[in-house]
Protein backbone atom coordinates (compact mmCIF):
# COMPACT_ATOMS: atom_id res chain seq x y z
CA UNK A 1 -0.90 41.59 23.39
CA UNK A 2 0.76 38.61 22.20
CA UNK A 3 -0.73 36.11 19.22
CA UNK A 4 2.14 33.92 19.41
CA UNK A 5 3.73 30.33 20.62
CA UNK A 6 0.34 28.28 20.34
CA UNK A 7 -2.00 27.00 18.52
CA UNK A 8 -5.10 29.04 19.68
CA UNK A 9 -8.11 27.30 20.78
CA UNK A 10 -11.20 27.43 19.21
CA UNK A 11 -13.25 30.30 19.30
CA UNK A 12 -16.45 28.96 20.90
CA UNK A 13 -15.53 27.21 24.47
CA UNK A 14 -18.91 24.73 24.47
CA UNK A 15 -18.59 24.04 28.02
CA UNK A 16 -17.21 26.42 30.57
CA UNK A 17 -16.82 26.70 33.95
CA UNK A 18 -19.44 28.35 35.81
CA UNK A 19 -19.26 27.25 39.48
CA UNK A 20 -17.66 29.19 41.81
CA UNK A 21 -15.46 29.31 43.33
CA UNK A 22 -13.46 27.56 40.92
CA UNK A 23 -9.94 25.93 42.54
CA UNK A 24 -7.16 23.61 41.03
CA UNK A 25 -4.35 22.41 43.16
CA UNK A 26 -3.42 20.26 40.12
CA UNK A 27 -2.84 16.77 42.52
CA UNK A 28 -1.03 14.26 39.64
CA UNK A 29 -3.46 15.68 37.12
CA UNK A 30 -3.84 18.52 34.97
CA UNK A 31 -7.46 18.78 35.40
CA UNK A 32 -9.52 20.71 32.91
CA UNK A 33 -6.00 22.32 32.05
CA UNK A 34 -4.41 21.21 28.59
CA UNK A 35 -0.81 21.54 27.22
CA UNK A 36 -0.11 24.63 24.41
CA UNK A 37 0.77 23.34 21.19
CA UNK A 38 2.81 24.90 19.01
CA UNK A 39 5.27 25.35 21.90
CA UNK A 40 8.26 24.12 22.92
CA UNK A 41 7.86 21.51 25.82
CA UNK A 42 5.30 20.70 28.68
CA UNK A 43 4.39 22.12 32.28
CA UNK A 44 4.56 18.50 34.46
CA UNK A 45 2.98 17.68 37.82
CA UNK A 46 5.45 17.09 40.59
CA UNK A 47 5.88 15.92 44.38
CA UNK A 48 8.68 16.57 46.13
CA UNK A 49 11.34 18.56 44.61
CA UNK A 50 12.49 19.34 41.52
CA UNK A 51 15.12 17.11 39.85
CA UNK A 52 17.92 19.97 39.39
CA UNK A 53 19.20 21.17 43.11
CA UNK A 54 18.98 24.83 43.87
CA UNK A 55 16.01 25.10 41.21
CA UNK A 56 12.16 24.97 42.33
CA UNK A 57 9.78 24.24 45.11
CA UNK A 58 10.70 21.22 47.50
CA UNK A 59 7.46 20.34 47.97
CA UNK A 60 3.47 21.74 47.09
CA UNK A 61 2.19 24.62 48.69
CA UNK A 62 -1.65 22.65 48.63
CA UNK A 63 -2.28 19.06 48.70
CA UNK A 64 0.56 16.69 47.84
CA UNK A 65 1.30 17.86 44.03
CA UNK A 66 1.95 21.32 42.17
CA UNK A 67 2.63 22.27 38.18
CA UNK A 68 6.33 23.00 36.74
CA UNK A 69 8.28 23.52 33.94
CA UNK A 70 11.75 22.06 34.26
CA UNK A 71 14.20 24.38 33.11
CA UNK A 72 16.87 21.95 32.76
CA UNK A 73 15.59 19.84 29.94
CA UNK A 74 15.36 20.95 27.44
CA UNK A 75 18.69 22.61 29.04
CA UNK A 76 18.71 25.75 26.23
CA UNK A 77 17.03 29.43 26.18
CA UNK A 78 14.09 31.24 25.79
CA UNK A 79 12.14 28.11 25.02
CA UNK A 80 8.28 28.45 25.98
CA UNK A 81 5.68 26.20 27.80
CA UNK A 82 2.04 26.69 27.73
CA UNK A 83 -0.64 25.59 30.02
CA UNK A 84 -4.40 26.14 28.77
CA UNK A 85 -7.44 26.61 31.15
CA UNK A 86 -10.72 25.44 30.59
CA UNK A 87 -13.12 28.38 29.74
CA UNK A 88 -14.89 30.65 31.94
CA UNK A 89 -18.11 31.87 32.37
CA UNK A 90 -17.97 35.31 34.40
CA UNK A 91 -21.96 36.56 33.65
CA UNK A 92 -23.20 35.53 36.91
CA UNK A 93 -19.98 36.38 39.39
CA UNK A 94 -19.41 40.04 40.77
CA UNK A 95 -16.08 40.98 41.60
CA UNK A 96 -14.52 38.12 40.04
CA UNK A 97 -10.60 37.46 41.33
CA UNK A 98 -8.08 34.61 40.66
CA UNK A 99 -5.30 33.82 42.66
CA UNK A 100 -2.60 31.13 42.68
CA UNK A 101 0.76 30.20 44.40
CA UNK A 102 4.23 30.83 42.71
CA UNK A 103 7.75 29.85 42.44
CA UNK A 104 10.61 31.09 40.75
CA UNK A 105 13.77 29.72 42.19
CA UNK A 106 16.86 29.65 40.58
CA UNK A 107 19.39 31.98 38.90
CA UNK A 108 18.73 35.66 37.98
CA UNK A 109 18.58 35.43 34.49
CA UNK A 110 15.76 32.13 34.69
CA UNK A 111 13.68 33.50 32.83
CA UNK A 112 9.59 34.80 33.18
CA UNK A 113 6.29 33.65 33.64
CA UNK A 114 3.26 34.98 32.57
CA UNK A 115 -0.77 34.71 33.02
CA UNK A 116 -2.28 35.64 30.20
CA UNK A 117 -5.95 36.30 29.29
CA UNK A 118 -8.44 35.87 26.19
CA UNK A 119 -12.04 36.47 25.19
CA UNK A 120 -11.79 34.81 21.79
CA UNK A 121 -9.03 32.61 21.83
CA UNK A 122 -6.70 34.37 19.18
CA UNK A 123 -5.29 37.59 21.23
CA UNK A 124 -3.64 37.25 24.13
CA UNK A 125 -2.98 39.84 26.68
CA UNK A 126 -0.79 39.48 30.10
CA UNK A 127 -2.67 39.66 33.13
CA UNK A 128 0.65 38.97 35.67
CA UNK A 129 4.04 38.14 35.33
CA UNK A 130 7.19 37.88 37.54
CA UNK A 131 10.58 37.71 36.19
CA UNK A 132 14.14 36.20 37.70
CA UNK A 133 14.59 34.56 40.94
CA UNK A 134 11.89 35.33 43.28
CA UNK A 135 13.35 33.52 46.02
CA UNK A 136 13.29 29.81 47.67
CA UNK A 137 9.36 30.14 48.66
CA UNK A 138 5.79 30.39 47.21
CA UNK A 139 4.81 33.83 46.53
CA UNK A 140 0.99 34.77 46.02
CA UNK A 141 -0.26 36.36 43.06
CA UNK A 142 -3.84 38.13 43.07
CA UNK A 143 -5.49 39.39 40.12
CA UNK A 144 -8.82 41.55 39.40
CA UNK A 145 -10.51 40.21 37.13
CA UNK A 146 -13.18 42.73 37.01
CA UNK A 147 -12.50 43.82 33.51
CA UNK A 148 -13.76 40.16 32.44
CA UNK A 149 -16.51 40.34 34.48
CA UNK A 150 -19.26 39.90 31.86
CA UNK A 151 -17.10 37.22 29.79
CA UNK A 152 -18.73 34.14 29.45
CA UNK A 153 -15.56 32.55 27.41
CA UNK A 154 -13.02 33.55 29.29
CA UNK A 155 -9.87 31.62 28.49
CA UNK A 156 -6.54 32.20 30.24
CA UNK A 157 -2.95 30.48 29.87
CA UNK A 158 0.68 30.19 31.87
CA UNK A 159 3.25 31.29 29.41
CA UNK A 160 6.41 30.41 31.27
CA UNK A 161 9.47 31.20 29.17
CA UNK A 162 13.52 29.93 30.07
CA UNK A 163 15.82 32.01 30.79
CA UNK A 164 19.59 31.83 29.69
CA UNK A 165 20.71 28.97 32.36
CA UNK A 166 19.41 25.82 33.51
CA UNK A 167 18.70 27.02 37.13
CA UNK A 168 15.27 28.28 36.57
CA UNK A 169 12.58 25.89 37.51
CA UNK A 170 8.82 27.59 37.68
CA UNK A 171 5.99 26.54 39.38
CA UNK A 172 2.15 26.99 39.95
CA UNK A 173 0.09 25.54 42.46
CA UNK A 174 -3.49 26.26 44.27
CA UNK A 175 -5.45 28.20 41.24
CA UNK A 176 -8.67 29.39 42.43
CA UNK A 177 -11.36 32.07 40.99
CA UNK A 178 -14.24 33.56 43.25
CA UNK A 179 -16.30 36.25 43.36
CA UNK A 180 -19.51 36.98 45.03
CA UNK A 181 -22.89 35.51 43.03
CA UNK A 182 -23.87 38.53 40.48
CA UNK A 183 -27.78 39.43 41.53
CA UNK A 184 -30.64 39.10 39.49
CA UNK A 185 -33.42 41.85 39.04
CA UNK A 186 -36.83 40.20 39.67
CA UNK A 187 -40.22 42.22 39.06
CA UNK A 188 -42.80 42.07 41.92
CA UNK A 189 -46.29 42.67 40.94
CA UNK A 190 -48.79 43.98 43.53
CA UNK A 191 -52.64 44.09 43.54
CA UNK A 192 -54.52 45.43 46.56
CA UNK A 193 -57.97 44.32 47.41
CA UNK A 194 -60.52 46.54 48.39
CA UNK A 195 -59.26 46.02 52.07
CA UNK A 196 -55.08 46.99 52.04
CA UNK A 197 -54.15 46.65 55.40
C-alpha cells in the first residue's frame, strides 16, 4: 500500500463511469484521465516514436496515439509520473476485468510501472506492475478486478517510476474495463382465478 507521490483526489468521485465496457486508446487526449500532482513530471500522448532511439514504442498499438513517460527528460532517477482515472462505478458489472497494452523498452535498470487501485482516494494499493526492459513490443496486461466488484468509486492510477539511465521510455495504450451486466432480482406476484389453466 502506498500513500505517497500525489496529491490524492477527493474522497467523493461525483460522477463516475458506469458504462461498460469502458475503453481509452488515449488518441491526442488524455480523456477523463488527469495528471498526479505532487509528482515529478507528466505522462504525454505520442505518435510515432519516441524522441530517444532504442527507448519506447514506434508507433500505437490502437488508433494513431498511445500514453508515455519520457525517460530522458527529466534525464535523472527514480523520478515518478502519475496518471489519474476517472472514477468507477463497479455495482452493476459482474466479473469486472481491465486490460491495457504495455511497453517497456529500454535498458535493464529503466525503471517500473505500476497500476494501482483505490476505494477512497488516500490508500493506494498495486494491482500490476512490470519492471526493466520488457522487450521492443506491446505486452498485454489483464487484471481481475473482482475484488472491486461492488465499488462504486473506484479510482485507479499509472505510477511509472525512472530507472537509473535515460533508456527507459514507458508506455500505455488501449485501456478498457468490461464485465458482464450484474442481474437484478425482480419479485413476480401471481394470482390465480377461479379457472388456472
Amino acid at each position: 500500500v502506498d500513500n505517497g507521490g500525489s496529491t490524492p483526489p477527493p474522497t467523493s468521485c461525483g460522477n463516475s463511469v458506469s458504462s461498460f465496457p469502458y475503453t481509452e486508446s488515449f488518441e491526442n487526449t488524455l480523456g477523463d484521465w488527469t495528471q498526479g500532482t505532487g509528482d515529478d513530471f507528466n505522462w504525454a500522448t505520442r505518435s510515432g516514436g519516441t524522441p530517444s532511439s532504442n527507448t519506447g514504442p514506434s508507433s500505437a498499438n490502437s488508433g494513431n496515439y498511445y500514453i508515455y513517460m519520457e525517460s530522458s527528460t527529466p534525464n535523472y532517477s527514480t523520478k515518478q509520473a502519475i496518471l489519474n482515472s476517472p472514477c468507477f462505478d463497479l455495482s452493476g458489472l459482474n466479473a469486472p476485468t481491465l486490460s491495457f497494452k504495455y511497453h517497456m523498452y529500454g535498458a535493464s535498470a529503466m525503471g517500473n510501472l505500476k497500476l494501482e487501485a483505490s476505494t477512497n482516494g488516500t490508500t493506494w494499493t498495486t494491482i500490476w506492475s512490470k519492471s526493466g526492459n520488457q522487450g521492443n513490443s506491446w505486452g498485454t496486461a489483464s487484471v481481475n478486478l473482482n475484488a472491486y466488484a461492488s465499488q462504486t468509486e473506484l479510482k485507479l492510477r499509472f505510477n511509472g517510476t525512472t530507472g537509473t539511465t535515460w533508456q527507459g521510455d514507458m508506455a500505455v495504450d488501449a485501456f478498457s474495463i468490461s464485465g458482464t451486466a450484474a442481474c437484478v432480482g425482480t419479485r413476480l406476484s401471481l394470482t390465480f382465478d377461479n379457472y388456472p389453466e
